[in-house]
Protein backbone atom coordinates (compact mmCIF):
# COMPACT_ATOMS: atom_id res chain seq x y z
CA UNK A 1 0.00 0.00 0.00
CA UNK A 2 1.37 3.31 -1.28
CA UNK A 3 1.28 6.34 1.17
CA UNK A 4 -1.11 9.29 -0.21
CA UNK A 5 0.96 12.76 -0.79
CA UNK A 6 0.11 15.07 2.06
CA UNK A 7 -2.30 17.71 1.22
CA UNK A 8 -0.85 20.91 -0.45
CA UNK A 9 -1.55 23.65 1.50
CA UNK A 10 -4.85 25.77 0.68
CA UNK A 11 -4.82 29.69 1.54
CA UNK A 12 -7.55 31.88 0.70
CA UNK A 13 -7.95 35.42 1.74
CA UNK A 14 -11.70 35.49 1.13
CA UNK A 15 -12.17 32.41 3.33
CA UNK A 16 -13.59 33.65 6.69
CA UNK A 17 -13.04 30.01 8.48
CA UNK A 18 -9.21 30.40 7.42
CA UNK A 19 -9.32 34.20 7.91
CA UNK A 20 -10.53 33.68 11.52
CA UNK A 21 -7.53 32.38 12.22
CA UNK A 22 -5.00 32.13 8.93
CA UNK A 23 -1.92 31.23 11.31
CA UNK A 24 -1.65 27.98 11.13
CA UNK A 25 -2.16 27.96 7.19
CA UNK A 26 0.13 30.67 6.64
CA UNK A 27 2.72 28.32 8.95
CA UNK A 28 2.23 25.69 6.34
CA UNK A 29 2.98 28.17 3.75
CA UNK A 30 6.15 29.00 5.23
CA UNK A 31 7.42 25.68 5.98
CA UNK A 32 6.06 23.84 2.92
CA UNK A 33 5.73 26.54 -0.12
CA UNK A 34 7.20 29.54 0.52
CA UNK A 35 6.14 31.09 -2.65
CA UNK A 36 2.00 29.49 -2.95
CA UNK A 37 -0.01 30.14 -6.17
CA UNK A 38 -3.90 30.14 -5.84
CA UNK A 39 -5.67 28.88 -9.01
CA UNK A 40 -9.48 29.66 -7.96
CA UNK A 41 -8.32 33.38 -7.44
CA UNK A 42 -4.80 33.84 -9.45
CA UNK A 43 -2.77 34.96 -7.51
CA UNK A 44 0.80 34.46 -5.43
CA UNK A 45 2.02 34.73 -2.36
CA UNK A 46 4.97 35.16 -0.25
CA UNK A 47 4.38 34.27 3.43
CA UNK A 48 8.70 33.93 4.62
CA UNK A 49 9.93 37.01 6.38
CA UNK A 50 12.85 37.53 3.82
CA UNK A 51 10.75 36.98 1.26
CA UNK A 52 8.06 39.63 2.24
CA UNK A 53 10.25 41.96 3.81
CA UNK A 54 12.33 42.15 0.59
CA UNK A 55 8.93 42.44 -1.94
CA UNK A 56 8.09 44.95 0.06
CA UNK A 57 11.18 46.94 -0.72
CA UNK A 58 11.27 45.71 -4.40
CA UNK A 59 9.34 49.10 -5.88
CA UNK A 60 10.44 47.96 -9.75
CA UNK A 61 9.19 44.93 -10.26
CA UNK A 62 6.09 44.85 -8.06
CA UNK A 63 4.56 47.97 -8.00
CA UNK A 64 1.52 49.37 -5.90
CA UNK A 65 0.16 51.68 -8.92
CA UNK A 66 -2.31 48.98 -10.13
CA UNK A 67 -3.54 49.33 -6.56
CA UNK A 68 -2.69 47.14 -2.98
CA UNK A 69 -5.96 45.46 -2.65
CA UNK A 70 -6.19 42.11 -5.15
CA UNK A 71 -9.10 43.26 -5.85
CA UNK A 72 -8.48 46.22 -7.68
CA UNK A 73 -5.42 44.63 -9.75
CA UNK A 74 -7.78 42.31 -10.63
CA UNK A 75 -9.98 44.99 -11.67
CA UNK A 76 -7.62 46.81 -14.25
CA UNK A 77 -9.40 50.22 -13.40
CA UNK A 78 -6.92 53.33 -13.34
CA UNK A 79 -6.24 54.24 -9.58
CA UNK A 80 -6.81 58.05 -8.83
CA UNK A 81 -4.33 60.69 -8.39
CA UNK A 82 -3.46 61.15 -4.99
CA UNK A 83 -4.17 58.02 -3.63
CA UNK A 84 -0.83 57.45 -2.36
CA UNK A 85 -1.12 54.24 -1.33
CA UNK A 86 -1.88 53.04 -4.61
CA UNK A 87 1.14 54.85 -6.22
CA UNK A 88 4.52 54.82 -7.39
CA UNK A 89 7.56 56.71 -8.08
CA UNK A 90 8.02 59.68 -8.84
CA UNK A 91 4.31 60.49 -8.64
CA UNK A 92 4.48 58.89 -5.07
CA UNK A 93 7.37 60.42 -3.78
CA UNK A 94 6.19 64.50 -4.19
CA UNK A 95 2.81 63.33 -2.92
CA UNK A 96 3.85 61.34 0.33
CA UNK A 97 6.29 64.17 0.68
CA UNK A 98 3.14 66.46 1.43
CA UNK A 99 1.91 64.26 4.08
CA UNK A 100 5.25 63.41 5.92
CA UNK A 101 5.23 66.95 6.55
CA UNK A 102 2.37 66.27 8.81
CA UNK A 103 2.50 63.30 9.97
CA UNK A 104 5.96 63.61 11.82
CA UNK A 105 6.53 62.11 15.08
CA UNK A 106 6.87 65.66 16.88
CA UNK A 107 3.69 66.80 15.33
CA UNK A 108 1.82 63.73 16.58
CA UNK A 109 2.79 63.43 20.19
CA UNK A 110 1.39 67.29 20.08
CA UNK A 111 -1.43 66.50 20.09
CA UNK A 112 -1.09 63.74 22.54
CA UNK A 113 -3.63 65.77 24.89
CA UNK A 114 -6.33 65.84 22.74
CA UNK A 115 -5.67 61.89 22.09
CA UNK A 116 -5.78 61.49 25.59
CA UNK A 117 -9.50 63.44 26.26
CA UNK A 118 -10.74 61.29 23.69
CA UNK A 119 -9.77 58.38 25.66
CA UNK A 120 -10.99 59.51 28.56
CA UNK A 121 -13.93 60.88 27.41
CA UNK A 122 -14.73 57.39 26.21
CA UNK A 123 -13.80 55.64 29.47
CA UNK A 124 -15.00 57.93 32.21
CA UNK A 125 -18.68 57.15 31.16
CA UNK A 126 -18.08 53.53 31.74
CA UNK A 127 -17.34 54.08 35.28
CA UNK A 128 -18.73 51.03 37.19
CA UNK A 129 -19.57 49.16 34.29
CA UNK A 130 -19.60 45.37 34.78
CA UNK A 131 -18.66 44.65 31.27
CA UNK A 132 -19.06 47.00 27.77
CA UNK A 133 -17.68 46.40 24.10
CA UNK A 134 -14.39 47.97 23.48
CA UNK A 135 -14.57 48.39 19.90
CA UNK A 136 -17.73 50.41 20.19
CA UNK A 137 -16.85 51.74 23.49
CA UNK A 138 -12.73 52.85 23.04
CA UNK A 139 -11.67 51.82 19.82
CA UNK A 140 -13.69 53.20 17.17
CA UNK A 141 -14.49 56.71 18.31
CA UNK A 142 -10.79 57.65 19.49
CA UNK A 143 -9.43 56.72 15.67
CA UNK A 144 -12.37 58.84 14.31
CA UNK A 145 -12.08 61.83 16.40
CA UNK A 146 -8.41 61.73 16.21
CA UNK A 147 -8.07 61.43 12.27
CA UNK A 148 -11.57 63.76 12.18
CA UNK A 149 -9.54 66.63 14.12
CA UNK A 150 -6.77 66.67 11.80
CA UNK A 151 -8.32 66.76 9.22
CA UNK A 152 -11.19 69.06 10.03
CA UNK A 153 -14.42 67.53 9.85
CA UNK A 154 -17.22 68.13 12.49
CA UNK A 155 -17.16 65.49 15.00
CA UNK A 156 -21.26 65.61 13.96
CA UNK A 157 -20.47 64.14 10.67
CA UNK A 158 -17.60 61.57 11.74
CA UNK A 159 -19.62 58.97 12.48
CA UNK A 160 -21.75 58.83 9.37
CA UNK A 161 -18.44 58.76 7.55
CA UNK A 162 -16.96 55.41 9.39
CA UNK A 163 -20.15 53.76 9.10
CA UNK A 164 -19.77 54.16 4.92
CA UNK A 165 -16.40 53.18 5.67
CA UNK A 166 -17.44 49.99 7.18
CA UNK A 167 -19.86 49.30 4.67
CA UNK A 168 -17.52 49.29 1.89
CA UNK A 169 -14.76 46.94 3.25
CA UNK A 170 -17.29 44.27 4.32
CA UNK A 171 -17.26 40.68 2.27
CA UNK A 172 -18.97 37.99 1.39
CA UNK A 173 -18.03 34.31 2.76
CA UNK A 174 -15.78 33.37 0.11
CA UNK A 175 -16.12 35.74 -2.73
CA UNK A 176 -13.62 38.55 -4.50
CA UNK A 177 -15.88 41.28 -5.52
CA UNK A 178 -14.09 42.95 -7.92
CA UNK A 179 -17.03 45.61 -8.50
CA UNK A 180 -17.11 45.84 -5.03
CA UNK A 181 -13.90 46.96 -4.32
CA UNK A 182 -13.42 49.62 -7.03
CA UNK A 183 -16.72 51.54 -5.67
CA UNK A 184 -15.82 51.87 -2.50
CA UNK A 185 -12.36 53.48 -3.57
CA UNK A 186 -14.38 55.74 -5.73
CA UNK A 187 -16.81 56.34 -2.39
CA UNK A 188 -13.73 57.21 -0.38
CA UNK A 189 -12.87 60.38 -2.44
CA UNK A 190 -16.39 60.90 -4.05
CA UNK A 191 -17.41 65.02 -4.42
CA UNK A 192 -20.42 64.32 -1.95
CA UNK A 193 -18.39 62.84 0.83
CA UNK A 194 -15.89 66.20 1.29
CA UNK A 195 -16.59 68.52 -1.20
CA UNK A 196 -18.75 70.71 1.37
CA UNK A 197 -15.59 70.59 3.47
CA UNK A 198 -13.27 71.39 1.16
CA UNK A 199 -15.21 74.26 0.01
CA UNK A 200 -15.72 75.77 3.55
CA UNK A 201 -12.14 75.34 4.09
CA UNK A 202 -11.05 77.39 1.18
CA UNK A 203 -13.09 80.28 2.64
CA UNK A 204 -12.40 79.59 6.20
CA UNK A 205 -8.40 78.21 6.47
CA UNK A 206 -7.91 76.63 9.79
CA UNK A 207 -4.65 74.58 11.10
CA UNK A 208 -5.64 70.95 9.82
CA UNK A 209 -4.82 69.08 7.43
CA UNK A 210 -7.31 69.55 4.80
CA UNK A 211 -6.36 73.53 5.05
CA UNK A 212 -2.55 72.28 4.45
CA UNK A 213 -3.83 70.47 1.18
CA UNK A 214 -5.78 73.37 -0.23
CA UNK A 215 -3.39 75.91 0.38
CA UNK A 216 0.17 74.18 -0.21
CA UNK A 217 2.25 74.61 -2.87
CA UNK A 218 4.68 71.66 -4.59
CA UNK A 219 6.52 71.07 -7.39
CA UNK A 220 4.81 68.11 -8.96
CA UNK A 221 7.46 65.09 -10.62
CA UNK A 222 6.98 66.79 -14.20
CA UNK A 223 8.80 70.16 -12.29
CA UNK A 224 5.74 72.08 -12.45
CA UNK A 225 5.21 74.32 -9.29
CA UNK A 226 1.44 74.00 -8.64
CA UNK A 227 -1.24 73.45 -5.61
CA UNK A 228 -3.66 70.22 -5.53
CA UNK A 229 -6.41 69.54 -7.42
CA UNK A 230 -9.86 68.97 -6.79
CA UNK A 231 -10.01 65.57 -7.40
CA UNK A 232 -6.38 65.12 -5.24
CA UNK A 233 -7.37 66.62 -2.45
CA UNK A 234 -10.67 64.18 -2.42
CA UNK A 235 -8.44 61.29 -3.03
CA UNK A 236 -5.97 62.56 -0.36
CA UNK A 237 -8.99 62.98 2.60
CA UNK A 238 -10.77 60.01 1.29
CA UNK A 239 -7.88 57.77 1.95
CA UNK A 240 -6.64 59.61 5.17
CA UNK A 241 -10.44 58.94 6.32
CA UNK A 242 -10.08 55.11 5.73
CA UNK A 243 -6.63 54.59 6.92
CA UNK A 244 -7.02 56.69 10.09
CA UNK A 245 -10.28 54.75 11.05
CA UNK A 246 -10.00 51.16 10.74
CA UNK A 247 -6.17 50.14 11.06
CA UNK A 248 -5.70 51.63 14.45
CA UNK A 249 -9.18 50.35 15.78
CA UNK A 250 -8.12 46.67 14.97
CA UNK A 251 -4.46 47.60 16.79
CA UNK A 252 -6.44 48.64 20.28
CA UNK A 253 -9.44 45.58 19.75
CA UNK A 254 -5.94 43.28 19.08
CA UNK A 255 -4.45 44.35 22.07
CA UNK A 256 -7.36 44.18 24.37
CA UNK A 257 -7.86 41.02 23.54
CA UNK A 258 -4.47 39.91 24.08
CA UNK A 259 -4.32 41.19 27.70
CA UNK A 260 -7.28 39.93 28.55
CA UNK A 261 -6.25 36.37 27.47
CA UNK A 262 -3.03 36.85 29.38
CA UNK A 263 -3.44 38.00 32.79
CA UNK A 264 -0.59 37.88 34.01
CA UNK A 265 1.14 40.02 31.16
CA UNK A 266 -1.97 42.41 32.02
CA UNK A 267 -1.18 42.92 35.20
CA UNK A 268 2.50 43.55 35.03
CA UNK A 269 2.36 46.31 32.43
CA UNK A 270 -0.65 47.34 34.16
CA UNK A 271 1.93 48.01 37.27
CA UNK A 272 4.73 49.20 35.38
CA UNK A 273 3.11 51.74 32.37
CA UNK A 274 6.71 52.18 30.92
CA UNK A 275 6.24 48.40 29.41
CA UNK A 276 3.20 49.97 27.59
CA UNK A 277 4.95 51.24 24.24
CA UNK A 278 6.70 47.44 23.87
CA UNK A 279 3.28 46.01 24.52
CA UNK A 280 2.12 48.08 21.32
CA UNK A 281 4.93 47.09 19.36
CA UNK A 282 4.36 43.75 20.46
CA UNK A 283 0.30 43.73 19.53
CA UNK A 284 1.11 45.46 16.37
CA UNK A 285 3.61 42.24 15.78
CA UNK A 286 1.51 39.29 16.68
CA UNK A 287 -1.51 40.27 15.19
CA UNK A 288 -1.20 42.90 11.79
CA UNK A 289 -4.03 45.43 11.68
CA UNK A 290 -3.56 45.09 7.35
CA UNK A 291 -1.86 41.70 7.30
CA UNK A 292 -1.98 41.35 3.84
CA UNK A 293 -0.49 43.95 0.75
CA UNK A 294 -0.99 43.06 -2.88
CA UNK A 295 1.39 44.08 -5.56
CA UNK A 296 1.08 44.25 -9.39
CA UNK A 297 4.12 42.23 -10.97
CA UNK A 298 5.82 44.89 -13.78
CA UNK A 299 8.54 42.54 -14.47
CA UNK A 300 8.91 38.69 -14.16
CA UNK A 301 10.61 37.82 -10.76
CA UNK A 302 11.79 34.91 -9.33
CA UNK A 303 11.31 32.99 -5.94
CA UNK A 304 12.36 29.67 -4.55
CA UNK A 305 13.44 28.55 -8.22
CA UNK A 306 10.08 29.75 -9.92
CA UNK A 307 9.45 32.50 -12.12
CA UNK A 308 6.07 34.98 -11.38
CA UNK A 309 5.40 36.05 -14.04
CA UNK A 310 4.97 39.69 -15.90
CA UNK A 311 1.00 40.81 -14.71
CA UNK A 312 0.69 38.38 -11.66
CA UNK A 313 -1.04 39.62 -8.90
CA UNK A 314 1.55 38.24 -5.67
CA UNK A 315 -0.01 38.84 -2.39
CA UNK A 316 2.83 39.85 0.88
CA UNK A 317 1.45 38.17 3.53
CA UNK A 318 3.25 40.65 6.74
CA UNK A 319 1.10 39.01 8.87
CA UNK A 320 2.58 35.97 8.63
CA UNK A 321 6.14 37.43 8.13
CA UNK A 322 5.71 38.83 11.87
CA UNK A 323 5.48 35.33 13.10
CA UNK A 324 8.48 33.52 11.04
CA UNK A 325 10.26 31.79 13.09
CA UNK A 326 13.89 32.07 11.09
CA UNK A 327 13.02 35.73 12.16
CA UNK A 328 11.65 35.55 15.87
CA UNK A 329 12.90 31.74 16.73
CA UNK A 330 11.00 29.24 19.03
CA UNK A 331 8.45 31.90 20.72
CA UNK A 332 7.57 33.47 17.14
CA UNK A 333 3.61 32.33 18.34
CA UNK A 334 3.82 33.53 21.79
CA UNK A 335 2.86 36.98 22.58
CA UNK A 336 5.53 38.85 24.97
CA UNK A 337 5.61 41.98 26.19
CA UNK A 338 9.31 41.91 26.69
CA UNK A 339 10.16 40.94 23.33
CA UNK A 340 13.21 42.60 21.58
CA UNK A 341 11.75 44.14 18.00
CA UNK A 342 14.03 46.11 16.06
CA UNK A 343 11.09 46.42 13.39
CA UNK A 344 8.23 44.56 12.33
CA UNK A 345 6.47 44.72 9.02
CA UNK A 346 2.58 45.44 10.30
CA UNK A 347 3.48 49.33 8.77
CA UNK A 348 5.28 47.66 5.57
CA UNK A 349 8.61 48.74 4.75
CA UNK A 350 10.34 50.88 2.50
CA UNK A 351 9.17 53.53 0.35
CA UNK A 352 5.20 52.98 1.36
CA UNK A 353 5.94 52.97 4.80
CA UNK A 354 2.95 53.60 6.78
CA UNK A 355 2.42 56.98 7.06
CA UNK A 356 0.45 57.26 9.87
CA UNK A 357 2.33 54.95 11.70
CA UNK A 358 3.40 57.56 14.69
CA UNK A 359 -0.42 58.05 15.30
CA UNK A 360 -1.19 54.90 15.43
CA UNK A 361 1.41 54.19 17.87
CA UNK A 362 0.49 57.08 19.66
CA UNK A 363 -3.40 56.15 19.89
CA UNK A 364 -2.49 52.79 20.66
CA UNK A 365 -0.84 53.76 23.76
CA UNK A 366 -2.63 56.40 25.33
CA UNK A 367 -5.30 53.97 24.87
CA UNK A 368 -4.22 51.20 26.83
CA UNK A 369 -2.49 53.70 29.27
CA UNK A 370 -5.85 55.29 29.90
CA UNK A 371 -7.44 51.74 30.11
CA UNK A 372 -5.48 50.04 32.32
CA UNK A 373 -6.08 53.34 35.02
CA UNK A 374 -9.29 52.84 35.48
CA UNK A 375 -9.71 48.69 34.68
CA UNK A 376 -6.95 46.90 35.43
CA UNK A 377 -8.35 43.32 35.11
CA UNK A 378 -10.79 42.27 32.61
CA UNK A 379 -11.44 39.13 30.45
CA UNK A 380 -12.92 38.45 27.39
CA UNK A 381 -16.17 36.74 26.26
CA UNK A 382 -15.52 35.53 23.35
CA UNK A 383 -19.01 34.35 22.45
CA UNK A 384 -20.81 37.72 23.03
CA UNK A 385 -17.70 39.27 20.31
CA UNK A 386 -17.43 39.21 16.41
CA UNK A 387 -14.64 39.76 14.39
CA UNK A 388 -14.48 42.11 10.90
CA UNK A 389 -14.11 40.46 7.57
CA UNK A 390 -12.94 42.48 4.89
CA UNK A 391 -9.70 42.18 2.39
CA UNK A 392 -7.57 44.65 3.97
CA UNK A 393 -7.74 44.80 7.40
CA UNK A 394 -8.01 41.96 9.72
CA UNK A 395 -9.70 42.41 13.40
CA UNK A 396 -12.92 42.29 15.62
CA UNK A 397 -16.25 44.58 14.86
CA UNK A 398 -17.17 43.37 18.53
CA UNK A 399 -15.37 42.75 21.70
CA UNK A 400 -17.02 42.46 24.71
CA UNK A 401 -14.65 42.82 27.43
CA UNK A 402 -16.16 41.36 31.23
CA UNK A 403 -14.65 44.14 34.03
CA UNK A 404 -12.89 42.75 37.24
């Protein structure tokens, strides 16, 4: 009797029973095939941490212009100007130099006290609660009155604006909706969303951001000296919306969960606050807010002996990077406050660094900070929580946390 093959490994981002937990799949990847081609969905991936980290760097031959969502590669359309994310050189360089301008870590532990109010605006009316959902409670409105404050929109019309936010990210079990996807980028910077905004800022200048779009001056990559245009600025605040919103939410619903599931990690950072910034680091590590970057192949590459080739769509799976173990060792799975990091890859790497990394950071902790004063011990209930599917970010929708 002849032994069967093992099973090739299956991975599929659209999957929600995989995508629920996609660690132990994206293990397989690593160990058994490093460089994984899906047939139902066509595309690659690279799951290795020297693998990812250097795609991630490689801005020639896989590009981000066609867009970082499969989705839209798959969907051919022609991503907007200023959309940064979706973007390349030299186009990308004068427009992320714009925003790094802003988004500097000075300028963002500024305005560290108006972080903070936000937090404790949120948690002072829980006082005496027995148990409350974090996400809805902490962290969703401190991301959207953060990134609302910068960039200027009424704290009356943030919430109407994540809610469309959240509407356009959400799948279906097991599908890639192509037509999906390439509305909601054209909701994030549609006319009807910001244009009001944009127009009451160009009579009324104020410090944020939006006023610093309007009003700046830049030579563009074809060396003419110009300011935005309409549809830039959109694109700009449409994708500063998303971005601000719902990667930093999943970071503070990641590392609430975490703590809660580890008590005794809880309680020691909750005794010593200085451990708070690793603990971030650490979250941000073990579980990726966007865990997953597509890139457009320009140019044939080669991994592990095959060729991708020219117009693949090859998926960089950071999230699983983050827990290699030729990277981290033997405790790549555990979670550990104490851990050394000289740099993970949950912001990417290289030239589309995250730009809004230092808030995120910064939100992160003054979250937990701010948490851990007033409940110090708290588990979770797992079966009163639900977790977010969508194709770019990876987290919980609900978390119920149970006080004391």
């Amino acid at each position: 009797m002849t032994a069967s093959a093992p099973p090739t490994p299956y991975y599929d981002p659209y999957d929600f029973e995989i995508d629920n937990d996609p660690h132990p799949v994206w293990k397989q990847l690593r160990d058994e095939c490093p460089l994984y081609y899906n047939d139902k969905h066509d595309f690659w991936a690279l799951s290795r941490w020297d693998d990812v980290e250097a795609g991630l760097r490689d801005h020639n031959r896989l590009i981000s212009g066609r867009g970082t969502v499969l989705e839209l590669i798959k969907s051919g359309v022609d991503m907007p100007p200023g959309m940064i994310l979706f973007d390349d050189s030299p186009r990308h360089a004068v427009y992320r130099s714009l925003m790094s301008r802003v988004f500097t870590p000075k300028q963002m532990n500024a305005i560290e006290p108006q972080v903070r109010r936000f937090c404790t605006d949120a948690l002072d009316a829980l006082e005496g609660a027995e148990r409350f959902d974090v996400i809805e409670k902490l962290g969703a409105p401190v991301p959207m009155r953060a990134i609302g404050m910068l960039l200027g929109i009424p704290e009356s019309d943030q919430q109407a604006i994540r809610d469309q936010i959240d509407r356009g990210q959400r799948l279906n079990a097991g599908e890639m909706s192509v037509a999906r996807a390439v509305q909601t980028m054209e909701d994030s910077a549609a006319e009807g969303n910001y244009g009001e905004y944009i127009d009451w800022r160009m009579e009324n200048p104020s410090d944020d951001v939006m006023t610093q779009l309007i009003h700046t001056e830049f030579e563009d990559h074809t060396g003419v000296v110009r300011r935005l245009t309409r549809e830039e600025i959109l694109s700009y605040i449409g994708l500063l919306s998303g971005a601000g919103n719902e990667t930093t939410t999943k970071l503070i619903g990641w590392t609430m969960l975490m703590l809660g599931l580890l008590p005794d990690q809880r309680r020691e950072v909750a005794a010593d606050p200085g451990l708070v910034p690793n603990t971030i680091e650490e979250s941000l590590r073990y579980e990726a807010p966007s865990p997953v970057q597509a890139r457009y192949v320009k140019q044939a590459v080669e991994y592990h002996g095959i060729t991708v080739p020219e117009g693949s769509a090859i998926l960089l799976l950071n999230g699983s990077a983050n827990r290699d173990h030729r990277k981290w060792g033997d405790t790549a799975d555990d979670f550990d406050i104490h851990r050394d990091i000289d740099h993970h890859l949950s912001f990417g790497y290289g030239l589309h660094f995250c730009l809004g990394a230092a808030l995120a950071r910064l939100e992160g902790r003054v979250a937990l900070e701010e948490m851990l004063k007033r409940f110090p011990d708290w588990t979770v209930d797992l079966d009163q929580s639900e977790r977010a599917h969508t194709s770019t970010v990876r987290g919980w929708d609900k978390l119920t946390l149970v006080i004391g």
